[in-house]
Protein backbone atom coordinates (compact mmCIF):
# COMPACT_ATOMS: atom_id res chain seq x y z
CA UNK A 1 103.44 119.63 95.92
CA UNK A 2 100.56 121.54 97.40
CA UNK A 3 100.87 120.86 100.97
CA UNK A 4 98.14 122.74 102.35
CA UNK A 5 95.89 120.58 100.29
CA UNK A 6 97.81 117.47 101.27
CA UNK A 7 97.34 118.05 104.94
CA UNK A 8 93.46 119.14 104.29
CA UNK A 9 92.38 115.66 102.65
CA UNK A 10 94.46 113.84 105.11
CA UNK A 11 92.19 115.96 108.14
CA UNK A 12 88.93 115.02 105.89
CA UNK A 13 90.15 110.83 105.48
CA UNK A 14 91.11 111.08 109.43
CA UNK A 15 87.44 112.36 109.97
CA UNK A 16 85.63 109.13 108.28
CA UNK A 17 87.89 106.82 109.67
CA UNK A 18 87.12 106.40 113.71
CA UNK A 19 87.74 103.65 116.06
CA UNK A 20 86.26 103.46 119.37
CA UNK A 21 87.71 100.76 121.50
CA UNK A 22 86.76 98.58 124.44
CA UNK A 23 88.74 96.71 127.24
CA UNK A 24 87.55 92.98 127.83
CA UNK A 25 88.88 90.28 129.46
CA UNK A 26 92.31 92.26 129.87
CA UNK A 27 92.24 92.46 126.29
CA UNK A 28 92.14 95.86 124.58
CA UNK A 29 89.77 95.67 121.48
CA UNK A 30 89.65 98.27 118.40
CA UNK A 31 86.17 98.65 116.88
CA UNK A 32 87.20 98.14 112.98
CA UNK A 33 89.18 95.79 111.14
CA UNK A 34 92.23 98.38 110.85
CA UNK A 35 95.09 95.94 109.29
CA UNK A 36 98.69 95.22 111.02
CA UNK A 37 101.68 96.81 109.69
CA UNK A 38 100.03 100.07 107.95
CA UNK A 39 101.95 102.92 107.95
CA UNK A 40 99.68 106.60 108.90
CA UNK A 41 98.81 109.14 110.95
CA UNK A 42 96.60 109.04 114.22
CA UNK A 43 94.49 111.35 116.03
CA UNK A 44 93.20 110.96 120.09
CA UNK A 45 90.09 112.50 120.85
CA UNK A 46 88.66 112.62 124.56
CA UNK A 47 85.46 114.40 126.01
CA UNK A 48 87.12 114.39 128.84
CA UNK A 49 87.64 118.39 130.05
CA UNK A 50 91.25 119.81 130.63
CA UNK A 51 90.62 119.77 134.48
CA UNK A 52 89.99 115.77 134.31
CA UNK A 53 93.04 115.46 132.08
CA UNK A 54 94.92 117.43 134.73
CA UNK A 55 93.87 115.29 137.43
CA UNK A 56 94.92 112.47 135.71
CA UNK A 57 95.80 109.58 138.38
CA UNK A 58 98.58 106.85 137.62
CA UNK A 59 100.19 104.33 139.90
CA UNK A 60 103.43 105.59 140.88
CA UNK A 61 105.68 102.98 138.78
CA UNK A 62 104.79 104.37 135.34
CA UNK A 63 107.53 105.35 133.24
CA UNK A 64 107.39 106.65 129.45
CA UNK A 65 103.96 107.79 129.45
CA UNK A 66 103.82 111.28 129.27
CA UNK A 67 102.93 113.56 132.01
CA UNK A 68 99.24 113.90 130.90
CA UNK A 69 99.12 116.28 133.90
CA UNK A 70 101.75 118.52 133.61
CA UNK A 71 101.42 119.08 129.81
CA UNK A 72 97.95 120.50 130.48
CA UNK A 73 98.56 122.79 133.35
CA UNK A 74 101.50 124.30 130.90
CA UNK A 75 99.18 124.66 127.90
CA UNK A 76 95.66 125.44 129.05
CA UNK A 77 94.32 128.59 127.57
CA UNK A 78 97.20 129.05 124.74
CA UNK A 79 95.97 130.36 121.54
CA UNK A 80 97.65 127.77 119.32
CA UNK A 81 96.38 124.52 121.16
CA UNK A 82 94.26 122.46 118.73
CA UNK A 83 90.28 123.15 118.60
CA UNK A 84 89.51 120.58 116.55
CA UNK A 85 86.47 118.70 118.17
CA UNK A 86 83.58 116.81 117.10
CA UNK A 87 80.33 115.62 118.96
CA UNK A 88 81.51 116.53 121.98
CA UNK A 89 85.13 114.94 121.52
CA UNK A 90 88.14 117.31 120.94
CA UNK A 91 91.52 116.33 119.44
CA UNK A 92 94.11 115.86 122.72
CA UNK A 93 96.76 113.88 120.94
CA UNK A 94 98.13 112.18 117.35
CA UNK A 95 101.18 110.92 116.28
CA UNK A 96 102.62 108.31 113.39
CA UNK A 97 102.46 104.76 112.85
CA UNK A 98 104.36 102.28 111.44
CA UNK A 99 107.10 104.47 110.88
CA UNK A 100 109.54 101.96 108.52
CA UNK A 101 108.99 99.75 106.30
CA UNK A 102 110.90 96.76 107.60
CA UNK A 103 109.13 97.59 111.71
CA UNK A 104 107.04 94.88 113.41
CA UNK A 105 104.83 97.75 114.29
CA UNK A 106 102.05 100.00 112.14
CA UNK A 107 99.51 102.01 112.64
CA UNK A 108 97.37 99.63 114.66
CA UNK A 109 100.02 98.18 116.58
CA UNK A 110 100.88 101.56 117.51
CA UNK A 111 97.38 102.62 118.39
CA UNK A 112 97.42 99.85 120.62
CA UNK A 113 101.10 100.82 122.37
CA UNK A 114 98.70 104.77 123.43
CA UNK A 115 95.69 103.04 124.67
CA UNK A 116 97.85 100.04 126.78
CA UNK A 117 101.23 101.71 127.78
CA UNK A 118 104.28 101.34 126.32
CA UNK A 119 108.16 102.47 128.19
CA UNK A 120 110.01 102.94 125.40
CA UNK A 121 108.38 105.30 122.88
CA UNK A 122 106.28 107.64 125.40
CA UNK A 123 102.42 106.89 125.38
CA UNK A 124 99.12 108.48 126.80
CA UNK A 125 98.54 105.04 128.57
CA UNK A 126 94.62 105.32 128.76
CA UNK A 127 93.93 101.69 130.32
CA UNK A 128 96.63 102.97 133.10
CA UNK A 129 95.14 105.90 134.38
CA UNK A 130 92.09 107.07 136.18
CA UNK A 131 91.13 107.99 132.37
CA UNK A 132 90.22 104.91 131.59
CA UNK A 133 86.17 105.49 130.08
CA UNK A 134 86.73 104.02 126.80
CA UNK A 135 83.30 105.80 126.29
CA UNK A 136 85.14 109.20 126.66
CA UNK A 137 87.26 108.34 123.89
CA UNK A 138 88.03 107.72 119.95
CA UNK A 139 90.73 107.51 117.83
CA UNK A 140 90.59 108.38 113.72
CA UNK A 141 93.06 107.53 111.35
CA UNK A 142 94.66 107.82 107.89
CA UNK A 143 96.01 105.03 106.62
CA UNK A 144 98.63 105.43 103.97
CA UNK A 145 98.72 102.27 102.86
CA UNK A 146 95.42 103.39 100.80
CA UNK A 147 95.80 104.71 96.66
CA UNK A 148 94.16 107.79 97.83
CA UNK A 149 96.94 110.10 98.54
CA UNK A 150 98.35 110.97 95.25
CA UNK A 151 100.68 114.34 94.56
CA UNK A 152 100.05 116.41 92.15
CA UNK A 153 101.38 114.61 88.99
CA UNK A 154 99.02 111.98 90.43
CA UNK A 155 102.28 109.86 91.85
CA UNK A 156 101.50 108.68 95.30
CA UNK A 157 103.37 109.89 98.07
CA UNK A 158 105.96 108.52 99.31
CA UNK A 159 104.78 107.93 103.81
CA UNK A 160 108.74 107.13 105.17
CA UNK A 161 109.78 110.16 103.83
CA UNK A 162 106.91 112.49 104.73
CA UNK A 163 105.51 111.30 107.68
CA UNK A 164 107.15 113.81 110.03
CA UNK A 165 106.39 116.65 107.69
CA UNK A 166 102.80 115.81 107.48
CA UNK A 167 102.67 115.30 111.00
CA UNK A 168 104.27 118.86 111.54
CA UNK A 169 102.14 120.38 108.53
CA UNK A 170 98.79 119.04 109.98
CA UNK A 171 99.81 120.71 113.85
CA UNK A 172 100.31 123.68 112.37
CA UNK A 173 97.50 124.17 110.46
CA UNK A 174 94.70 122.77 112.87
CA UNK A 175 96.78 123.35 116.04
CA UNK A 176 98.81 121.65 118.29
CA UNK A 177 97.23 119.04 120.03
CA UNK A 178 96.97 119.53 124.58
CA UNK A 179 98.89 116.38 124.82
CA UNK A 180 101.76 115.92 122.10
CA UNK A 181 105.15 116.50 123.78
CA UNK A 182 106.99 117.72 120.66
């Protein structure tokens, strides 16, 4: 399997597919009609700068979002810190969705779990912070749940079993995004 290649067209799919995302009513909307229960990858973007990340302000209660703060202050200036930006937004964060096939959860569900807050699995919590301009941020996608991501005899990949390799692949080729823990 040529892996470089895989983890190219899955950067060039993430780039078409964006969601921006408003708050209404206490309800946390998504821009597109991005099905439950997909299985792919995700990508954060922010135009927020590193010193507003840093700054970040939370009410003291939170627990299992990651230390949006802390992780910056440690990484600012390192060479290997993703530089992947777009119209003034810049890749800060991405992760996997819908992670087994029998889960409750996908892709979108997941998406949801960063933007709202969510104890158990460790989340960027947007709406809970003093980062909460949805205007300052987007989120792009691959969705493998699409035919599109065939290997080389054409067969089409298997997402369970690569998901955390493509995940891996994809940091280390574009860089590791500001925000992503491990």
């Amino acid at each position: 399997m040529n892996y470089k290649h895989i983890v190219e067209t899955i950067n060039a799919h993430q780039l078409r597919n964006v969601l921006t995302f408003d708050h209404i009513n206490d309800r946390t909307i998504l821009t597109n009609d991005l099905a439950t229960k997909q299985q792919g990858l995700y990508w954060f973007w922010t135009s927020y700068s590193n010193q507003e990340l840093k700054d970040v302000v939370r009410p003291l209660n939170m627990t299992g979002e990651i230390d949006i703060s802390i992780l910056v202050e440690q990484r600012m200036g390192l060479d290997s810190i993703c530089k992947l930006n777009s119209d003034q937004f810049r890749v800060v964060y991405n992760g996997i969705g819908g992670g087994a096939s029998t889960s409750s959860f996908g892709l979108r569900e997941r998406i949801l779990q960063e933007i709202k807050g969510q104890e158990s699995t460790g989340s960027i919590s947007i709406t809970n912070s003093s980062l909460n301009d949805f205007s300052k941020w987007r989120v792009t996608y691959v969705n493998f749940n699409d035919e599109e991501f065939l290997n080389d005899a054409g067969e089409r990949i298997d997402y369970l079993q690569h998901a955390e390799l493509f995940e891996m692949l994809w940091r280390l080729h574009y860089g590791w995004p500001i925000l992503c823990r491990r």
